[in-house]
N, C-alpha and C. Protein backbone atom coordinates (compact mmCIF):
# COMPACT_ATOMS: atom_id res chain seq x y z
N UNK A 1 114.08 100.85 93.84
CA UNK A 1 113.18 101.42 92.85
C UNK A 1 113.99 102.01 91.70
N UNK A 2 113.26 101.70 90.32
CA UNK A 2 114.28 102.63 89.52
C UNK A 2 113.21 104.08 89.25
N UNK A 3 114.73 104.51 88.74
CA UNK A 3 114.13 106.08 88.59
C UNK A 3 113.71 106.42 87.48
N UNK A 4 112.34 106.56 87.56
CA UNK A 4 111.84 106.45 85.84
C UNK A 4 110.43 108.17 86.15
N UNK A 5 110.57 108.04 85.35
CA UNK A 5 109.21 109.51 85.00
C UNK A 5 107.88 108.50 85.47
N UNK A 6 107.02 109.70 86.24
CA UNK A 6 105.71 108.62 86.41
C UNK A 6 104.75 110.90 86.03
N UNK A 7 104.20 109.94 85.25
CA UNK A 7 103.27 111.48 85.26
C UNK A 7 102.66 112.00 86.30
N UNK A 8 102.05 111.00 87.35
CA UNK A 8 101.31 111.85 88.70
C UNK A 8 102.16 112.03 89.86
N UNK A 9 103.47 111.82 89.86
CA UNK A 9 104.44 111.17 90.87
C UNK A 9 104.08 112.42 92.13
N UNK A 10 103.39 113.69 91.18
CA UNK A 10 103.21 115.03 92.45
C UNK A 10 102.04 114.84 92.98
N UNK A 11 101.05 114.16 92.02
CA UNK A 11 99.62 113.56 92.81
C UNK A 11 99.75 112.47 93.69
N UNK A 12 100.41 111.77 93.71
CA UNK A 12 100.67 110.81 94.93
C UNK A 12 101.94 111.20 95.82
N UNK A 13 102.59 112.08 95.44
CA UNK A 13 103.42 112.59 97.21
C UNK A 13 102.42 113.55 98.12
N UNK A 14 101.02 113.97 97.03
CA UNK A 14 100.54 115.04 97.94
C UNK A 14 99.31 114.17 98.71
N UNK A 15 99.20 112.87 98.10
CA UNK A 15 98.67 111.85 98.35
C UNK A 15 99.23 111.32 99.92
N UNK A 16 100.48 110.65 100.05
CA UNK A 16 101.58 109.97 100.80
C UNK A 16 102.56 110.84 101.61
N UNK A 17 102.91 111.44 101.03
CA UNK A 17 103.86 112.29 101.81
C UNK A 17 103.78 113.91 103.26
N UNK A 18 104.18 113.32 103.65
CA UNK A 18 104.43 114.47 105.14
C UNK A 18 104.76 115.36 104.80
N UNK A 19 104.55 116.66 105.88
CA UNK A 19 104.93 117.79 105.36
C UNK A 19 106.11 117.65 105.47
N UNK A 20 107.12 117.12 106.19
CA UNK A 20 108.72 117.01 105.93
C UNK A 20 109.25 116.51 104.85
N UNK A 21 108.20 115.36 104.52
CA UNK A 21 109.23 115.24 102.92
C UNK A 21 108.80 115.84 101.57
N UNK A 22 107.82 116.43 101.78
CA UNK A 22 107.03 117.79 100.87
C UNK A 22 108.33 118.81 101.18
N UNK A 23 108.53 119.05 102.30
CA UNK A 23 109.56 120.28 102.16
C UNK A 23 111.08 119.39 101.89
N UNK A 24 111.53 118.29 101.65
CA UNK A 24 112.56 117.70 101.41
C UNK A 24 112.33 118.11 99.68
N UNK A 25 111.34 117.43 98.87
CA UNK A 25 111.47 117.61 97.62
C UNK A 25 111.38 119.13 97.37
N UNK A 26 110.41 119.99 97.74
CA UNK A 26 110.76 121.48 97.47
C UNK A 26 112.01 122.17 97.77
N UNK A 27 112.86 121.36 98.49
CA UNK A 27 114.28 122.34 98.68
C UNK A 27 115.33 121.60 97.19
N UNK A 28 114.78 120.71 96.34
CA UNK A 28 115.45 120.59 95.43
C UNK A 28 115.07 121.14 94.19
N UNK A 29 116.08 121.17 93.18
CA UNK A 29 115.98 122.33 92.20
C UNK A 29 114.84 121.22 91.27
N UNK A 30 114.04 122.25 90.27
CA UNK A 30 112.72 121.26 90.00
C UNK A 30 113.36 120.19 89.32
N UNK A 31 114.47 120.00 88.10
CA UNK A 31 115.30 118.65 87.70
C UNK A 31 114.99 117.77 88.46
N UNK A 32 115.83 118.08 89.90
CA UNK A 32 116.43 116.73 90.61
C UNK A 32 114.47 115.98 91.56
N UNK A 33 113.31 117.12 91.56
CA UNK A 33 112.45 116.82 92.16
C UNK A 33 112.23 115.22 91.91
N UNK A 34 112.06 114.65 90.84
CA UNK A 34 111.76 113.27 90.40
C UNK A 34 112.66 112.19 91.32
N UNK A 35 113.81 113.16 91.15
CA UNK A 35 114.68 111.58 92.00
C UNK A 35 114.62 111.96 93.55
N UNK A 36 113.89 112.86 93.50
CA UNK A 36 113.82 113.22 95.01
C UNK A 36 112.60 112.44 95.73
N UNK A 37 110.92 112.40 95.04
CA UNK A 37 110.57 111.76 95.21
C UNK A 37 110.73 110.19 94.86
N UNK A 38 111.65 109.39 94.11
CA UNK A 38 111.89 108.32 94.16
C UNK A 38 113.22 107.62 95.55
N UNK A 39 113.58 108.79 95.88
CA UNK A 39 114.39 108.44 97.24
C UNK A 39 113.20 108.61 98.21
N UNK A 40 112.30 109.42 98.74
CA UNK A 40 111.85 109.39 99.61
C UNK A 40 110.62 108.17 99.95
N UNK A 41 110.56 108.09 98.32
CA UNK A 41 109.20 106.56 98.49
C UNK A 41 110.36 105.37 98.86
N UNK A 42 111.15 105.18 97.75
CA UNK A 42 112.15 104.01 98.69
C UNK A 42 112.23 104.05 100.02
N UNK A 43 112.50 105.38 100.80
CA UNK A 43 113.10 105.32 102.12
C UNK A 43 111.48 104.47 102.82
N UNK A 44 110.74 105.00 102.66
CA UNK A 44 109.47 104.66 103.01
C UNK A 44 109.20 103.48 102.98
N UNK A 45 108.82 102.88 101.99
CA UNK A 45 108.85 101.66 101.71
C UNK A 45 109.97 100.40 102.10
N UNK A 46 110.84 101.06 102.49
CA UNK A 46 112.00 100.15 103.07
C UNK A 46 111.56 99.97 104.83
N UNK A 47 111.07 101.43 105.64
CA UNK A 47 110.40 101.61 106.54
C UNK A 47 109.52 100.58 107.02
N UNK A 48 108.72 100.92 105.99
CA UNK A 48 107.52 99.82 105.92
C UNK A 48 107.51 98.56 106.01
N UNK A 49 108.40 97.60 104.98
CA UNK A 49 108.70 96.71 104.86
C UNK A 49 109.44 95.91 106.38
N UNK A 50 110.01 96.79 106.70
CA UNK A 50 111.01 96.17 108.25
C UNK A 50 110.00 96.34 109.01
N UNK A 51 108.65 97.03 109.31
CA UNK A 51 108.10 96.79 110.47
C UNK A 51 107.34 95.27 110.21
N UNK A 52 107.39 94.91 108.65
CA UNK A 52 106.47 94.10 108.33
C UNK A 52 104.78 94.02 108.12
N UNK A 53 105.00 95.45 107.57
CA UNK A 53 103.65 95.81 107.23
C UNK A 53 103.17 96.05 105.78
N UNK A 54 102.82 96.68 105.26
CA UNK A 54 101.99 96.52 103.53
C UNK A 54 102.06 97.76 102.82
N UNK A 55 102.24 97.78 101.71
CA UNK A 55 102.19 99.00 101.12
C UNK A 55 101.31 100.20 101.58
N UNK A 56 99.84 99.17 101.83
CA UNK A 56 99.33 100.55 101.95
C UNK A 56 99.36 101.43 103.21
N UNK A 57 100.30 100.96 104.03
CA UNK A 57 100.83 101.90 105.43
C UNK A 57 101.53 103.00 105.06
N UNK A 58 102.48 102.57 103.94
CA UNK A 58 103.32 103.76 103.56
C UNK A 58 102.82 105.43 103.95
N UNK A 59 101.89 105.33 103.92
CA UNK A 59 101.07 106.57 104.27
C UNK A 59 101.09 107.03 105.09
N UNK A 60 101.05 106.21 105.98
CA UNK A 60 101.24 106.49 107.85
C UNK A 60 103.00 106.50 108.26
N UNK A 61 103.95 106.34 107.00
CA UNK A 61 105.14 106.39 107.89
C UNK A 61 105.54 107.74 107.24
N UNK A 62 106.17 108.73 108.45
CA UNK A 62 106.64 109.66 107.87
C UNK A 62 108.21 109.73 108.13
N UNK A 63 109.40 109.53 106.64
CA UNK A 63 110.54 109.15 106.98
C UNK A 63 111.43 110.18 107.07
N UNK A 64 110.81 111.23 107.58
CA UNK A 64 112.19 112.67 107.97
C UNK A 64 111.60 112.61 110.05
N UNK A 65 111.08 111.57 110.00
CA UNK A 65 110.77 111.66 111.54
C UNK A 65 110.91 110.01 112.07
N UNK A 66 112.33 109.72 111.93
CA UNK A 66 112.34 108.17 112.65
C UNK A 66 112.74 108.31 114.06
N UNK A 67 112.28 107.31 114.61
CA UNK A 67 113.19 107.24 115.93
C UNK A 67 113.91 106.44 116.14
N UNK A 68 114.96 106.65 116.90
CA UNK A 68 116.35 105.81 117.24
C UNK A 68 116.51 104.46 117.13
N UNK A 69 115.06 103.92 117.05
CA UNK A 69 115.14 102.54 117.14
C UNK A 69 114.88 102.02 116.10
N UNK A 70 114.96 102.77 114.62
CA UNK A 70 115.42 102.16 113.31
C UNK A 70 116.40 103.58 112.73
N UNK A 71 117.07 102.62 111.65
CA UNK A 71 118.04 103.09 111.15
C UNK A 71 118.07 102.71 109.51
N UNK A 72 118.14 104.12 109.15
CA UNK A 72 117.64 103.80 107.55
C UNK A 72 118.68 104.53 106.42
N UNK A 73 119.36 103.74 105.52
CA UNK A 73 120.19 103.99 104.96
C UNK A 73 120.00 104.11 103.51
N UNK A 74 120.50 104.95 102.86
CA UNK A 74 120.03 105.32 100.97
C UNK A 74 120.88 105.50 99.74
N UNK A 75 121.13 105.22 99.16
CA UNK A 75 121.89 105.06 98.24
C UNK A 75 121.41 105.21 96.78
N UNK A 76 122.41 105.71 95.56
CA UNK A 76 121.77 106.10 94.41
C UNK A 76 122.84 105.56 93.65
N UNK A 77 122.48 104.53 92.91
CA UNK A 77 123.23 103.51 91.64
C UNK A 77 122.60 103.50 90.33
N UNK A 78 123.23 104.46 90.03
CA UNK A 78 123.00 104.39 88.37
C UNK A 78 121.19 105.15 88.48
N UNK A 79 120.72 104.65 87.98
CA UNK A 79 118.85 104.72 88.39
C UNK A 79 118.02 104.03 88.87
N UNK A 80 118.98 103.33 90.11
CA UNK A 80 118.10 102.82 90.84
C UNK A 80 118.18 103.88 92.22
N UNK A 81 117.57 103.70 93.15
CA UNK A 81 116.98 104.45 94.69
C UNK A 81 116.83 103.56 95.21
N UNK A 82 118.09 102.81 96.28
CA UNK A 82 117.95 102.03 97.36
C UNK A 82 117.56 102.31 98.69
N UNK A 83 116.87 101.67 99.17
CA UNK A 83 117.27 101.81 100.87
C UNK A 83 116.99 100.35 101.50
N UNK A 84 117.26 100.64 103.33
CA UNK A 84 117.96 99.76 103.72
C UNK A 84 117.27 100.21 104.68
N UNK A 85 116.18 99.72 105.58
CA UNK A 85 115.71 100.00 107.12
C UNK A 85 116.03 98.55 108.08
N UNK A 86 116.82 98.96 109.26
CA UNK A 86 117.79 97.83 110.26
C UNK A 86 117.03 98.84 111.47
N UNK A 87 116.64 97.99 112.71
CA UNK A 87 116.79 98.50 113.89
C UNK A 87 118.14 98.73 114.36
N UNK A 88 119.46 98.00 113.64
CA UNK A 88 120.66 98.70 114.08
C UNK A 88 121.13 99.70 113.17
N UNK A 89 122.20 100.38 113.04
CA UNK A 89 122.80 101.20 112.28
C UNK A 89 123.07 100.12 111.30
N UNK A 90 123.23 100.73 109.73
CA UNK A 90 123.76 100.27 108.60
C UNK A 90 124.22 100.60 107.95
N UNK A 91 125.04 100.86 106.86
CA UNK A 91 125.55 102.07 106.13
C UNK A 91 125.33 101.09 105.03
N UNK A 92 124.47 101.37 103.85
CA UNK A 92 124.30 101.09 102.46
C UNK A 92 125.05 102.10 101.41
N UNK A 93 126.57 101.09 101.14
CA UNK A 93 127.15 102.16 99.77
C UNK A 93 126.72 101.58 98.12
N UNK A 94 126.98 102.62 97.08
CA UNK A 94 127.12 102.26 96.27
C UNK A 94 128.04 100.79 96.12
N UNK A 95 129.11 101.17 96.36
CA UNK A 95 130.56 100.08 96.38
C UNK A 95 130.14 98.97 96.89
N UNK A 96 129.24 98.75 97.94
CA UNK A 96 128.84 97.42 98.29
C UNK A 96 127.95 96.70 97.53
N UNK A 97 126.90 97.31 97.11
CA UNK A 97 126.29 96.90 95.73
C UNK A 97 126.85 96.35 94.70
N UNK A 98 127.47 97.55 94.23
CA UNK A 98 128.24 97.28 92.31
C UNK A 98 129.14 95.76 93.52
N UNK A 99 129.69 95.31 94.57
CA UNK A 99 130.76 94.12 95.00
C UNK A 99 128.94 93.00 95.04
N UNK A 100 128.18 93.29 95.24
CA UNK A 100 127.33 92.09 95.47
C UNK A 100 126.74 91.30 93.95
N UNK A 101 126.56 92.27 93.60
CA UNK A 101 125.88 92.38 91.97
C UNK A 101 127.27 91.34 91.22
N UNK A 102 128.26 91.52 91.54
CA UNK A 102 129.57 91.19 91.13
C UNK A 102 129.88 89.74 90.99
N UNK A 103 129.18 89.53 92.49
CA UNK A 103 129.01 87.85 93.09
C UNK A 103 128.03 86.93 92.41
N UNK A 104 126.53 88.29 91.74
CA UNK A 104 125.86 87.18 91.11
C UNK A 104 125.94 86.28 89.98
């Protein structure tokens, strides 16, 4: 996702979001809130996507509460908000990106 201004972005986390990642964006200073909710919808949506389900589940996944049997990784390039959901461990870096992007 890139990280761009959305005017309701607080009407749809209060929409989508759990009370864990409601208290994830409130522990950041109000600046960084924007990219806070654009990491936590990525994480979500990456969630989502690996069970093979549809946007509009996003709702039902809450991503400060996974269990062991996925593994979800995040990363911040430039203004974009990656993630990466594997039932195994994964580690998504910047550095592996800027090397793939490299290849195209």
């Amino acid at each position: 996702e890139v990280v761009r201004p959305r005017d309701n972005w607080q009407t749809l986390a209060n929409t989508v979001f759990s009370l864990g990642e409601h208290a994830e964006v409130e522990a950041e200073r109000p600046e960084q809130q924007l990219a806070a909710f654009w990491r936590i919808w990525t994480r979500k949506e990456a969630i989502v996507k690996q069970r093979g389900g549809s946007a509009w589940q996003i709702v039902s996944v809450d991503s400060t509460a996974l269990t062991s049997s996925l593994s979800v990784s995040q990363c911040q390039l430039d203004t974009l908000s990656l993630a990466v959901c594997t039932p195994t461990p994964f580690t998504l870096t910047a550095d592996a990106v800027q090397r793939l992007e490299a290849l195209a």
